[in-house]
N, C-alpha and C. Protein backbone atom coordinates (compact mmCIF):
# COMPACT_ATOMS: atom_id res chain seq x y z
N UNK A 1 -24.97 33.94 45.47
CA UNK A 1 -23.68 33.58 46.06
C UNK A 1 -22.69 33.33 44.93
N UNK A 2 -21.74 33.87 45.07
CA UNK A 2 -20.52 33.74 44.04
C UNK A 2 -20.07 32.51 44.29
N UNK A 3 -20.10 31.64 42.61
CA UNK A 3 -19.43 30.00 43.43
C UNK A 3 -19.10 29.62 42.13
N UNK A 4 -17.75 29.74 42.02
CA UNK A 4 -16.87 29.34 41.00
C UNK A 4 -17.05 27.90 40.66
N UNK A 5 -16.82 27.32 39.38
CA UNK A 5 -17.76 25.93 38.98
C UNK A 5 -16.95 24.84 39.74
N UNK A 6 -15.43 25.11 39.92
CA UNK A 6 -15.10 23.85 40.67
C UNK A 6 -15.41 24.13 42.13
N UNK A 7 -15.94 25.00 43.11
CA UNK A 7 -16.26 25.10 44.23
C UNK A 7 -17.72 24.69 44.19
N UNK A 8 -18.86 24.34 43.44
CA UNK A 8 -20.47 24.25 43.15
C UNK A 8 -20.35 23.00 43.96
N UNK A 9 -21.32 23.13 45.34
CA UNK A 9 -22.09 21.68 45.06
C UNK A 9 -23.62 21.82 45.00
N UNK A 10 -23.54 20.84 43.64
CA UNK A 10 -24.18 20.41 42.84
C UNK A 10 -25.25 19.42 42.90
N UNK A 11 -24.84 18.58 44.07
CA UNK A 11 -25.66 17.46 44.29
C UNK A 11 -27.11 17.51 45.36
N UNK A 12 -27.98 17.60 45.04
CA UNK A 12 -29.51 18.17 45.70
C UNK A 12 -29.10 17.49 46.75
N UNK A 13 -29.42 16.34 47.01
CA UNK A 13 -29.59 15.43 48.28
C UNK A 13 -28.14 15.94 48.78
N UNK A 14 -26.86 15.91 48.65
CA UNK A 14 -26.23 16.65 49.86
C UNK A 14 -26.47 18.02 49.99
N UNK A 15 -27.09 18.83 49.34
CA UNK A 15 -27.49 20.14 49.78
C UNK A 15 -27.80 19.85 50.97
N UNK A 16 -29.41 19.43 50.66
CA UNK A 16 -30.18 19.18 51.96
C UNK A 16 -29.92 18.46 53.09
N UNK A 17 -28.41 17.53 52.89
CA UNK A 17 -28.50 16.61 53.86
C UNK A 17 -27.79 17.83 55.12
N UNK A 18 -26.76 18.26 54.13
CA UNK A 18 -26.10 20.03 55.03
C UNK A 18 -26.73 20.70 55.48
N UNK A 19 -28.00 20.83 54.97
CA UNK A 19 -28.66 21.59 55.49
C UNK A 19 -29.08 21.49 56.66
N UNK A 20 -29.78 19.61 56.65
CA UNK A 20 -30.08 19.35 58.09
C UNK A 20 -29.68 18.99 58.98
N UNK A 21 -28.16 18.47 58.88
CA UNK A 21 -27.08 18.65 59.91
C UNK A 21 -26.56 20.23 60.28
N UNK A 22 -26.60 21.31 59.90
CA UNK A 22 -26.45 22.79 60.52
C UNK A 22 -27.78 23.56 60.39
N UNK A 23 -28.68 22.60 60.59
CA UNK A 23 -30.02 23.47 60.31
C UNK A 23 -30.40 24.87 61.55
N UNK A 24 -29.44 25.31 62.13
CA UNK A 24 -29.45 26.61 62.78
C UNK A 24 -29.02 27.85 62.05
N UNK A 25 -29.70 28.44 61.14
CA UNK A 25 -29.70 28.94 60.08
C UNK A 25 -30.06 30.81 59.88
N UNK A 26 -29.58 31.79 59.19
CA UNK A 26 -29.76 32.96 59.19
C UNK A 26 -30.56 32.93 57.97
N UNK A 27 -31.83 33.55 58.42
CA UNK A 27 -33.04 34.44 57.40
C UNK A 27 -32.92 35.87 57.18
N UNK A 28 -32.58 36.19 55.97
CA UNK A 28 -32.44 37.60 55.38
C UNK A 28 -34.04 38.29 54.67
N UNK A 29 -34.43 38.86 54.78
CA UNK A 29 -35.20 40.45 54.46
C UNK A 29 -34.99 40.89 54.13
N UNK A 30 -35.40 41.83 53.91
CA UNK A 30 -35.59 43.91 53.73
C UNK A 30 -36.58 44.00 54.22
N UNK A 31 -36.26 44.89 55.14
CA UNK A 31 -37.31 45.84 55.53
C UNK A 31 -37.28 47.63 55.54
N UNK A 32 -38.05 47.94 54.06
CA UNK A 32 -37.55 49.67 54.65
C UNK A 32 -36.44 50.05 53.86
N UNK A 33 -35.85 48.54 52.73
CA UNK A 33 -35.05 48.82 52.13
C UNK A 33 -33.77 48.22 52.67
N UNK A 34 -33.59 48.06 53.62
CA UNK A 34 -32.66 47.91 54.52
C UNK A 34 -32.21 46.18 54.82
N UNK A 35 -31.85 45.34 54.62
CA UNK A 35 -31.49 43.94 55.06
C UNK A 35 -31.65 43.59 56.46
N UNK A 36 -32.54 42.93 56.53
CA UNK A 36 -32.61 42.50 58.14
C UNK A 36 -32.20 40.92 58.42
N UNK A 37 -31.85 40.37 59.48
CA UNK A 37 -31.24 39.17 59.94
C UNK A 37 -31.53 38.36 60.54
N UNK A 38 -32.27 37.50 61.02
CA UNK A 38 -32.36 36.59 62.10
C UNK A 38 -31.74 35.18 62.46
N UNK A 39 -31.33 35.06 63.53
CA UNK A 39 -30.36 33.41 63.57
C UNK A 39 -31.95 32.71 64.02
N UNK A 40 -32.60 31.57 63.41
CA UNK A 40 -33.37 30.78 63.76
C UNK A 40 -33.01 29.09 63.49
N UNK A 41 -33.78 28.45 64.69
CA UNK A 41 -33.54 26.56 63.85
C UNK A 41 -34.59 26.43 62.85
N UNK A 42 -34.20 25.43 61.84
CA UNK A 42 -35.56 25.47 60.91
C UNK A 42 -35.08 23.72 60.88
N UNK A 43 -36.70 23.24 60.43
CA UNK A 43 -36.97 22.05 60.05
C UNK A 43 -36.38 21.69 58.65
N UNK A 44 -35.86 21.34 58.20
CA UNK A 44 -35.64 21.32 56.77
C UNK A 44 -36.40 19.87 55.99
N UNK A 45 -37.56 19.38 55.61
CA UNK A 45 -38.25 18.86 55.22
C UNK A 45 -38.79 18.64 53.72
N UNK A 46 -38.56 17.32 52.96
CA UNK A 46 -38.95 16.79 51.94
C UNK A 46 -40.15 16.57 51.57
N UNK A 47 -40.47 17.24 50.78
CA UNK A 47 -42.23 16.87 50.90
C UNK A 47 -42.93 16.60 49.79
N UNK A 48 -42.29 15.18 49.09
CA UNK A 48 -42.48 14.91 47.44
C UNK A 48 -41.08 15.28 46.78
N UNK A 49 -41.78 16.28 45.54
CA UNK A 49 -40.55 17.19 45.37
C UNK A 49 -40.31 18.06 45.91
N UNK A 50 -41.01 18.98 47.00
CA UNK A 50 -40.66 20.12 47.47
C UNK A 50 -39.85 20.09 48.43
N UNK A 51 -38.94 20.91 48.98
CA UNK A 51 -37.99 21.27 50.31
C UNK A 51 -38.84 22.31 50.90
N UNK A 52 -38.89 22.28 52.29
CA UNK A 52 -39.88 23.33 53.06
C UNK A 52 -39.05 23.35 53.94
N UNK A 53 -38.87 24.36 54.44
CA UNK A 53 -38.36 24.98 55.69
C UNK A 53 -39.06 25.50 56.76
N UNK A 54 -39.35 25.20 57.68
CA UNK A 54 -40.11 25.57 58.72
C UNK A 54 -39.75 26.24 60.01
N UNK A 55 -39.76 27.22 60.72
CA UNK A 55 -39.50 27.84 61.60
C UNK A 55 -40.37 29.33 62.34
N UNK A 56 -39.83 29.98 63.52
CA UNK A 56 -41.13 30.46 63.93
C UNK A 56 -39.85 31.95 63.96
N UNK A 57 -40.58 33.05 64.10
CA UNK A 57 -39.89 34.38 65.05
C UNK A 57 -40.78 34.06 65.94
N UNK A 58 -40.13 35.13 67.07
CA UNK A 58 -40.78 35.88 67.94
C UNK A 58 -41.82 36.75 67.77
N UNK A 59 -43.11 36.69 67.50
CA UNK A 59 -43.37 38.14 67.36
C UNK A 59 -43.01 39.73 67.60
N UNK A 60 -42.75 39.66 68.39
CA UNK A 60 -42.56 41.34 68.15
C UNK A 60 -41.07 41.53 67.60
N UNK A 61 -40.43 40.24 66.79
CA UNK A 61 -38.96 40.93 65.89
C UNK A 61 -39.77 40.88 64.53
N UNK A 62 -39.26 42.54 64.56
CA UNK A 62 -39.88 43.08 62.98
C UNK A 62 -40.18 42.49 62.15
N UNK A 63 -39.15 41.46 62.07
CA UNK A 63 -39.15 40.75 60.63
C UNK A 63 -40.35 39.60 60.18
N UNK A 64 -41.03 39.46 61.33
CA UNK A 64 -42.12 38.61 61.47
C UNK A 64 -43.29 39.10 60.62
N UNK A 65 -43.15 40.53 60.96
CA UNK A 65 -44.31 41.48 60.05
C UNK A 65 -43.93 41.42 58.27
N UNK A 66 -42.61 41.11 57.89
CA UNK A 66 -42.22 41.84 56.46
C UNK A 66 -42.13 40.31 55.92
N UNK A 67 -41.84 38.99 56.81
CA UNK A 67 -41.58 37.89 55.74
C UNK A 67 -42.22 37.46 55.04
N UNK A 68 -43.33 38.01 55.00
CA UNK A 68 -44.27 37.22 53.66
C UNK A 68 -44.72 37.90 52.56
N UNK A 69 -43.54 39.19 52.18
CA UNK A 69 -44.45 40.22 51.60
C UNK A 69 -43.35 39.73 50.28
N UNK A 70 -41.90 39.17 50.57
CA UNK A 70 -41.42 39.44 49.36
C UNK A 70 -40.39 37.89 49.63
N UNK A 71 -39.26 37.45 48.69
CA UNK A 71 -38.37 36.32 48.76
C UNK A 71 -37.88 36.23 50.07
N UNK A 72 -37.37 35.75 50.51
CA UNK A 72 -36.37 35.52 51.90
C UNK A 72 -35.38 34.71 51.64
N UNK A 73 -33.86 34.74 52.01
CA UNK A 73 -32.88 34.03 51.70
C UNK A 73 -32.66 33.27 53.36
N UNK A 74 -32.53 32.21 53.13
CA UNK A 74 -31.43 31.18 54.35
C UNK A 74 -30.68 30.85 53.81
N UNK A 75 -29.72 31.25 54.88
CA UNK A 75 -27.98 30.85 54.71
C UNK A 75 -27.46 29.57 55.64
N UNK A 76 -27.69 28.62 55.41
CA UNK A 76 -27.20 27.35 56.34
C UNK A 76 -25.06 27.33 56.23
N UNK A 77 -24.90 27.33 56.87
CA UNK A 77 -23.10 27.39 56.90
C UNK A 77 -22.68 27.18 58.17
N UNK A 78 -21.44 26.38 58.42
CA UNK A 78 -21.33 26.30 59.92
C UNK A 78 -19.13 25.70 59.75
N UNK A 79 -18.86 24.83 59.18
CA UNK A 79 -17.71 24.54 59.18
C UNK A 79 -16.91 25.43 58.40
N UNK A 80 -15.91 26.22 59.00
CA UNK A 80 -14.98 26.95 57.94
C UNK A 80 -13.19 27.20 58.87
N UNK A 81 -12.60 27.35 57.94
CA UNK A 81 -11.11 27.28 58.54
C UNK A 81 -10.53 28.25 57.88
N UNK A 82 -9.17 28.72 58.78
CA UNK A 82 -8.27 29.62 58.03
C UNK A 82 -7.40 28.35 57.15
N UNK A 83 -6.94 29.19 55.87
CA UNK A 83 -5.76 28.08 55.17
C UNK A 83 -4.60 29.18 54.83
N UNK A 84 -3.63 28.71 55.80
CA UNK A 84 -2.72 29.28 55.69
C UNK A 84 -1.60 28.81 54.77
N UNK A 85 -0.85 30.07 53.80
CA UNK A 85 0.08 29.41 53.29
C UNK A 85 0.92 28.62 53.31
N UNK A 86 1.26 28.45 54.65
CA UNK A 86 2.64 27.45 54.93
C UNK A 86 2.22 25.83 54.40
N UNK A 87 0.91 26.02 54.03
CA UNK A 87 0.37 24.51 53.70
C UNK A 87 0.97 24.65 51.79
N UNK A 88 1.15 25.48 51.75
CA UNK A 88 1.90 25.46 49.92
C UNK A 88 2.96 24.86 49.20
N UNK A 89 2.95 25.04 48.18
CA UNK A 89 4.47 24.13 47.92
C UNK A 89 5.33 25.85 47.28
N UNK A 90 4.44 26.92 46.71
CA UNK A 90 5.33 27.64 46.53
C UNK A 90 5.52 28.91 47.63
N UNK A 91 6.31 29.80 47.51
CA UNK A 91 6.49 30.87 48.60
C UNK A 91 5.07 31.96 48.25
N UNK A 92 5.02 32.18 47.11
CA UNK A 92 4.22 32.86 46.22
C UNK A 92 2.09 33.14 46.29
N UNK A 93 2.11 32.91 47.58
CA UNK A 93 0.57 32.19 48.01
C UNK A 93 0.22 33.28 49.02
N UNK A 94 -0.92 33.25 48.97
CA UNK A 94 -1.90 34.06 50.19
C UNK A 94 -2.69 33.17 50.69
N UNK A 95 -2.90 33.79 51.91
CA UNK A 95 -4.02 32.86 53.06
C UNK A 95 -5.62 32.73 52.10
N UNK A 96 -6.49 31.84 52.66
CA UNK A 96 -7.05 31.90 52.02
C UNK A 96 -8.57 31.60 53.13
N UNK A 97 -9.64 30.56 53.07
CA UNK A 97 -10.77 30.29 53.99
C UNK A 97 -11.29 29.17 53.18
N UNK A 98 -11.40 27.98 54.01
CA UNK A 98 -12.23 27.12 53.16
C UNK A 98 -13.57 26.85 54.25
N UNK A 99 -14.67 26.56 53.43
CA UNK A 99 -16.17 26.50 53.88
C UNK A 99 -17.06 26.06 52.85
N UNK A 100 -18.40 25.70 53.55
CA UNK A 100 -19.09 25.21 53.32
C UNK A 100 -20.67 25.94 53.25
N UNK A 101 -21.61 25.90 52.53
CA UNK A 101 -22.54 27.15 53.11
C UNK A 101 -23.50 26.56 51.55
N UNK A 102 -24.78 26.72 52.30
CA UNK A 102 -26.10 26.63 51.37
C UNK A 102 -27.09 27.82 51.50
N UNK A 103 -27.22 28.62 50.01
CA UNK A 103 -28.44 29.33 50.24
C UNK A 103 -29.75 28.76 49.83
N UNK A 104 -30.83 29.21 50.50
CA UNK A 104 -32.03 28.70 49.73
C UNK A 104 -33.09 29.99 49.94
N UNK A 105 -33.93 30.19 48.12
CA UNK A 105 -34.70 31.09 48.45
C UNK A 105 -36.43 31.04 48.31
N UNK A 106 -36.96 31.32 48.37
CA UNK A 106 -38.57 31.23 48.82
C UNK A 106 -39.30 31.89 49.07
N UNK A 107 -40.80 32.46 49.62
CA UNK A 107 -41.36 33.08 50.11
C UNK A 107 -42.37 32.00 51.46
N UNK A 108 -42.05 32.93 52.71
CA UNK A 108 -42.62 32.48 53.83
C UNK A 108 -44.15 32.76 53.58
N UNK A 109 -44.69 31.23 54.03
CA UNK A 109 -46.57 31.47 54.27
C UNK A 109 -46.59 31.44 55.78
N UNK A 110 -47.56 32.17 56.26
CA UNK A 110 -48.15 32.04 57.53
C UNK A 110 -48.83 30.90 58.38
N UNK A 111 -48.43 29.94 59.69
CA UNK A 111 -48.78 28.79 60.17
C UNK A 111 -49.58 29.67 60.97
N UNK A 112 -50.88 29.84 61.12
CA UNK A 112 -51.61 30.17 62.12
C UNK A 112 -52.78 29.30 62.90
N UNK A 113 -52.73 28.53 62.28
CA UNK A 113 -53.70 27.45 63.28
C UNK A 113 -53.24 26.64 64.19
N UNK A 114 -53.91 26.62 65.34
CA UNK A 114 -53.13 26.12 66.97
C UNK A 114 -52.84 24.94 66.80
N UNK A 115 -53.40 24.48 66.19
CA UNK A 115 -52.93 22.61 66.26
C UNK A 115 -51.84 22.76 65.28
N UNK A 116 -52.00 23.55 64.10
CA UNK A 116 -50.34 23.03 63.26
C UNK A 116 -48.94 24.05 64.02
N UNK A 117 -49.71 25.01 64.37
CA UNK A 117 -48.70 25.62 65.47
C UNK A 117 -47.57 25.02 66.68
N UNK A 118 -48.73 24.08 66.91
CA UNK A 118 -48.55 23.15 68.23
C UNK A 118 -47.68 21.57 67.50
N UNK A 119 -48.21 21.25 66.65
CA UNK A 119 -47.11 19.89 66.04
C UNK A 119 -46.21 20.62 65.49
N UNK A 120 -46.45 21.81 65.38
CA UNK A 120 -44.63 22.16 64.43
C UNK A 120 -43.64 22.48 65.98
N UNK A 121 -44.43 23.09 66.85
CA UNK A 121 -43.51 22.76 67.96
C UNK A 121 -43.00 21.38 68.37
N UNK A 122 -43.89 20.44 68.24
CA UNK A 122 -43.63 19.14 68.86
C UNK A 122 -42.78 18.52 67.69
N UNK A 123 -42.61 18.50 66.89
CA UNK A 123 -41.69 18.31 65.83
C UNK A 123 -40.63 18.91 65.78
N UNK A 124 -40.54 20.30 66.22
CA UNK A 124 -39.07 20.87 66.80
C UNK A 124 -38.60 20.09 68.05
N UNK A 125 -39.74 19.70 68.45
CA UNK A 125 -39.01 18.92 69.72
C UNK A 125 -37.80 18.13 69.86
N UNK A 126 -39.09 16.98 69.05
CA UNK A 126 -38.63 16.03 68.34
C UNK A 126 -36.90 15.75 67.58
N UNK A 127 -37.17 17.01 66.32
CA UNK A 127 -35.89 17.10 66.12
C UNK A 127 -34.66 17.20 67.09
N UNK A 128 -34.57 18.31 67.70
CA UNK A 128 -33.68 19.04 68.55
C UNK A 128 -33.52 18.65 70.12
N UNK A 129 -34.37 18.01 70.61
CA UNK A 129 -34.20 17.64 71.76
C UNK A 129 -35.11 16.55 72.68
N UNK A 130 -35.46 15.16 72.08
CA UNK A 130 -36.63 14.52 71.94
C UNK A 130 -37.01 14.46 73.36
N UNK A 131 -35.90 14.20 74.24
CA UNK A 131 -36.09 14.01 76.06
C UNK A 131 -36.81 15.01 76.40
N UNK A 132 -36.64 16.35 75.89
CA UNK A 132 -37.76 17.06 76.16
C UNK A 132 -39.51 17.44 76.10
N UNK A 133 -39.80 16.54 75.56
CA UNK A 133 -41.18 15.81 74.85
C UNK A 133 -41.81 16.01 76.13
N UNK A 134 -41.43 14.58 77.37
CA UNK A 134 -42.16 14.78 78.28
C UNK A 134 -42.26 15.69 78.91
N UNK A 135 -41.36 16.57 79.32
CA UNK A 135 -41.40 17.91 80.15
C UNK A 135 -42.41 18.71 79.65
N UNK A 136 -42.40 18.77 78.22
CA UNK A 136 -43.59 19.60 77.16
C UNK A 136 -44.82 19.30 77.51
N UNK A 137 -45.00 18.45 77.29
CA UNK A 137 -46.40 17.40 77.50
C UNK A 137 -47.11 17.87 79.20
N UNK A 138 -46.31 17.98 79.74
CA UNK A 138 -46.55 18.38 81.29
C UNK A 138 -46.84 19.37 81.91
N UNK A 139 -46.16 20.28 80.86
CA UNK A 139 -46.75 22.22 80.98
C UNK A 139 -48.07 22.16 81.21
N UNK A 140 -48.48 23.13 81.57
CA UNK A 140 -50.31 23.44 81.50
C UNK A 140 -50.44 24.13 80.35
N UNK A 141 -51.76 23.42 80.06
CA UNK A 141 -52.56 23.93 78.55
C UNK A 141 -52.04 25.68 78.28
N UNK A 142 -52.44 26.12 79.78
CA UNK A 142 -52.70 28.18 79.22
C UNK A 142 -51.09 28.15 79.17
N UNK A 143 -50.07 28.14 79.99
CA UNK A 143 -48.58 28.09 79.91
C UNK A 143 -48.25 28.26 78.14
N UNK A 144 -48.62 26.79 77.71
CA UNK A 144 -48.04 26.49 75.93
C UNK A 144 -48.64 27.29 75.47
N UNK A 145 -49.87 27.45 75.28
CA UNK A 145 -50.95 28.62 74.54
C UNK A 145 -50.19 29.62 74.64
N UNK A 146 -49.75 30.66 76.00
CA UNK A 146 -49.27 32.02 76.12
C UNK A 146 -47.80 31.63 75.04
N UNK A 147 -47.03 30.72 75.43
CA UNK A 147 -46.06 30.50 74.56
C UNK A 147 -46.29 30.63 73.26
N UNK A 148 -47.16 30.16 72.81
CA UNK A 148 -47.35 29.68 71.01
C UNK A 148 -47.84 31.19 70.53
N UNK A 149 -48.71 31.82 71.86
CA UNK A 149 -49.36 33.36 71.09
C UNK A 149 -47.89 34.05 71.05
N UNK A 150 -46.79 33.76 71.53
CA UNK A 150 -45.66 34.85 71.65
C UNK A 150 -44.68 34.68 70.34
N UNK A 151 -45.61 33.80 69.68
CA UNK A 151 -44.87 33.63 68.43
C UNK A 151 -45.56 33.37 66.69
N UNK A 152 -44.69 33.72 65.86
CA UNK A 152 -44.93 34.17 64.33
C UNK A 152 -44.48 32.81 63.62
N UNK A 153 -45.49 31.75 63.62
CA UNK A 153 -44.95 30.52 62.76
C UNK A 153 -45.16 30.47 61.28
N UNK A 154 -44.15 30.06 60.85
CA UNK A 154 -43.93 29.98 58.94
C UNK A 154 -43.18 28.95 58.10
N UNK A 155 -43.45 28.43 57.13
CA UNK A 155 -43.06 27.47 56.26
C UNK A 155 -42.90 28.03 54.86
N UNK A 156 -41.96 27.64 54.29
CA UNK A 156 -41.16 28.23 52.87
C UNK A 156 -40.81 27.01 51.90
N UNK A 157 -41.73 26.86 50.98
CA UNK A 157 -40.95 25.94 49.74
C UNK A 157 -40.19 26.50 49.39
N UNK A 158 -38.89 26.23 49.49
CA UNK A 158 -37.50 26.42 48.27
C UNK A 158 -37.94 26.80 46.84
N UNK A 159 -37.81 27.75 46.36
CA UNK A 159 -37.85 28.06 45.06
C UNK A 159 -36.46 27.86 44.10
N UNK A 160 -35.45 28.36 44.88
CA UNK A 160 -33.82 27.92 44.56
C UNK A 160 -33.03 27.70 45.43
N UNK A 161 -32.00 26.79 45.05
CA UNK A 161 -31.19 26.17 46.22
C UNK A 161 -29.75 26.90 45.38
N UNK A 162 -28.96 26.98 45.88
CA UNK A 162 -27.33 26.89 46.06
C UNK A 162 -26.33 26.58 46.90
N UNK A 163 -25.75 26.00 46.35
CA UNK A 163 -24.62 25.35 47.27
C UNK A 163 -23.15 25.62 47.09
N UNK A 164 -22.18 25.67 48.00
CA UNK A 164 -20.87 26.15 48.15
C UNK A 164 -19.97 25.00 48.68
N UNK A 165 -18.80 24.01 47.88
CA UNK A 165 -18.07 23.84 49.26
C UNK A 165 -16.33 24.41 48.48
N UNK A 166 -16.02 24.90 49.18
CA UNK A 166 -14.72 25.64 48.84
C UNK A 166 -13.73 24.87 49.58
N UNK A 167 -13.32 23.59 49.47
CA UNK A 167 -12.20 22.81 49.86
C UNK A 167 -10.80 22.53 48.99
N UNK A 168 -10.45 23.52 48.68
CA UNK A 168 -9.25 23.75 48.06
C UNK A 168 -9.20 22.76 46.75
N UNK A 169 -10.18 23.04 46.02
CA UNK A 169 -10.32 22.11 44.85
C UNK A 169 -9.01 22.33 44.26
N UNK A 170 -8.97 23.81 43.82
CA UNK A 170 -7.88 24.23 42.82
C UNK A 170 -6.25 24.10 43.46
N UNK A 171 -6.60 23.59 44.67
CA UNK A 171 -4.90 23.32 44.65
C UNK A 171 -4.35 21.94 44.32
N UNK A 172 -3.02 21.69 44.77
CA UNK A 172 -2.60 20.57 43.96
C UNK A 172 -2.75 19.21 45.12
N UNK A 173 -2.45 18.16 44.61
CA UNK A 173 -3.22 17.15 46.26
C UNK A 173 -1.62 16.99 47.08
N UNK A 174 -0.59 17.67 46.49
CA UNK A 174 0.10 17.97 47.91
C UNK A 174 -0.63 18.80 48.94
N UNK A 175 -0.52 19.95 48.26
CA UNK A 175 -1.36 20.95 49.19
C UNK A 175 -2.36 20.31 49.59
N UNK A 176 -3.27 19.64 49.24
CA UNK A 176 -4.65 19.40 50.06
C UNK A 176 -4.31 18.30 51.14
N UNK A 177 -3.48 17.57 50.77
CA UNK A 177 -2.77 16.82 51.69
C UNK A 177 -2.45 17.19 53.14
N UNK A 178 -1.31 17.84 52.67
CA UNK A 178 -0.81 19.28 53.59
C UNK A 178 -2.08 19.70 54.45
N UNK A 179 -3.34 20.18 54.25
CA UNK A 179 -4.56 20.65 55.36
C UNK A 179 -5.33 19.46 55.92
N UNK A 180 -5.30 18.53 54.74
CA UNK A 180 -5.77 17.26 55.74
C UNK A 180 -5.08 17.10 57.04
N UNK A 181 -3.86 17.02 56.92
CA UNK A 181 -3.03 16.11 57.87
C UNK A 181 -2.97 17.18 58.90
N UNK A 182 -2.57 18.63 58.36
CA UNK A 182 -2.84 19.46 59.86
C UNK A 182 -4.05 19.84 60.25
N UNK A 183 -5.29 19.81 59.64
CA UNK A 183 -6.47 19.63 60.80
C UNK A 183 -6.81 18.31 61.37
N UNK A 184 -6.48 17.45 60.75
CA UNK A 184 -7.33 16.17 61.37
C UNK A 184 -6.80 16.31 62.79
N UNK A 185 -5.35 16.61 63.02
CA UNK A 185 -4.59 16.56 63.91
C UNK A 185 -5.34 17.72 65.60
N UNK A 186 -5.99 18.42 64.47
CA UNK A 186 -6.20 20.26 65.41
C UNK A 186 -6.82 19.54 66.38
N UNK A 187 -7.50 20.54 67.32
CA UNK A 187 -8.31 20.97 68.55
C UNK A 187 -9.58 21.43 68.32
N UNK A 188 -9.05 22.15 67.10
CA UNK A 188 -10.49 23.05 66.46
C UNK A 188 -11.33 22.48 65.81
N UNK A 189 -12.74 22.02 66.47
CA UNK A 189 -13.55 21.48 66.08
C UNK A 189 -14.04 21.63 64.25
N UNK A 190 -13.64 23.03 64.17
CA UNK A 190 -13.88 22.97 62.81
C UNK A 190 -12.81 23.12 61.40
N UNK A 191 -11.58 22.94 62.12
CA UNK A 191 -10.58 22.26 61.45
C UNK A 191 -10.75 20.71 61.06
N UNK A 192 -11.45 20.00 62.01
CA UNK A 192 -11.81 18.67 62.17
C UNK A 192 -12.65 18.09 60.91
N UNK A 193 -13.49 18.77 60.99
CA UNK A 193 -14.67 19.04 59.95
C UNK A 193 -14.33 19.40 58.79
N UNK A 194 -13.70 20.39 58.37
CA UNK A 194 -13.07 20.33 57.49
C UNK A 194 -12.38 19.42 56.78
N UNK A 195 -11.34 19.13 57.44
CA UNK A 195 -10.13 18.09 57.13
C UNK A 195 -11.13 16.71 56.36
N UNK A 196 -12.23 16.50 57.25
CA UNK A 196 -13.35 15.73 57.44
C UNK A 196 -14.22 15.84 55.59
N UNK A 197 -14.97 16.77 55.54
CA UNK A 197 -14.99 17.08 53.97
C UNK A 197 -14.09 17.17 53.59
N UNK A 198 -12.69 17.32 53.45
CA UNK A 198 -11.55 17.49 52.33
C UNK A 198 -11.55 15.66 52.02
N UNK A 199 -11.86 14.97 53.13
CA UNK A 199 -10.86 13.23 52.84
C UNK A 199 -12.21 13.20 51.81
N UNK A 200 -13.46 13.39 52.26
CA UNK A 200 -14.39 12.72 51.49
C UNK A 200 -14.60 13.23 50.04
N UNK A 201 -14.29 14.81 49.87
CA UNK A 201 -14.47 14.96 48.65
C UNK A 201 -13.08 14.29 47.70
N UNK A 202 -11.84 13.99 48.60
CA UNK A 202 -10.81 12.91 47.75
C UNK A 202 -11.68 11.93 47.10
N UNK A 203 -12.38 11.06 48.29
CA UNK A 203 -12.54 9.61 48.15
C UNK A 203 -13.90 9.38 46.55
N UNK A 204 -14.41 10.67 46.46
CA UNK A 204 -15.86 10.50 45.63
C UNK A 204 -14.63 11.39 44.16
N UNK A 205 -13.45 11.16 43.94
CA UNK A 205 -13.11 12.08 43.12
C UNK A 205 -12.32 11.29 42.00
């Protein structure tokens, strides 16, 4: 990822903390030569020193067959805005995009045993929707089984992390001013968010 030194973040623990607040995340491949894609949720998990990522395909999406043969990239990213010039002080400016976005790269191992199959589900639960626990719990045994066979579970230590936040470092704190005050104001949830990282990267500066 191209990330100019005043756009780097740098700091491990907010990598990961980004990570696990937008942990609905795109896994990249090749397969065939070719880049393949998937939108999946992943666990994002500390484990000592390691970061592991955990998540399942579907079986029968291709990519289930090719992820363990070579690196895999996740792209965690979710808040981004247009920045329009009128936020400038000179006439002389182009639009621009500010965002936020973590890669991390690794190689996927294979979860194939039913019981770690089965707590990495219940741990997705957990995460993502805990009220749903009991409903889980209540399925019939063959029901979850047919479920769990319909799927390709995997875990990835991080080998490298990178991080992005592009909040108008390089402009001047009129200008950044200027986008604070008109997103905080927006509708757009991720104007909000934004505006939201712009106050905080002021306040740590």
């Amino acid at each position: 990822m191209y990330t100019p030194k005043h756009f780097q973040l740098s700091d491990h623990q907010e990598a990961i903390g980004f990570m696990q607040k937008y942990s609905f995340a795109t896994i990249v491949t090749v397969l065939n030569g070719v880049p393949e894609a998937t939108h999946l949720p992943f666990l994002v998990e500390q484990r000592g020193e390691e970061l592991v990522l955990v998540s399942h395909f579907a079986k029968a999406n291709p990519q289930a067959g090719v992820v363990f043969n070579e690196t895999s990239l996740m792209i965690f990213t979710e808040p981004h805005a247009y920045i329009s010039p009128s936020n400038y002080e000179k006439e002389q400016n182009v639009p621009t995009w500010n965002y936020l976005s973590v890669h991390a790269y690794g190689k996927a191992a294979l979860i194939d045993d039913k019981t770690q199959v089965s707590q990495l589900l219940e741990k997705m639960i957990g995460f993502y929707e805990a009220a749903y626990r009991e409903q889980w719990d209540k399925l019939p045994d063959d029901y979850k089984h047919k479920m769990m066979n319909g799927i390709t579970a995997f875990e990835i230590v991080v080998t490298h992390l990178q991080g992005k936040k592009k909040l108008s470092q390089n402009r001047t704190e009129i200008e950044r001013e200027n986008i604070i005050t008109s997103f905080s104001s927006s509708a757009d949830k991720n104007e909000q968010e934004i505006a939201a990282y712009m106050s905080a990267l002021k306040k740590d500066s």
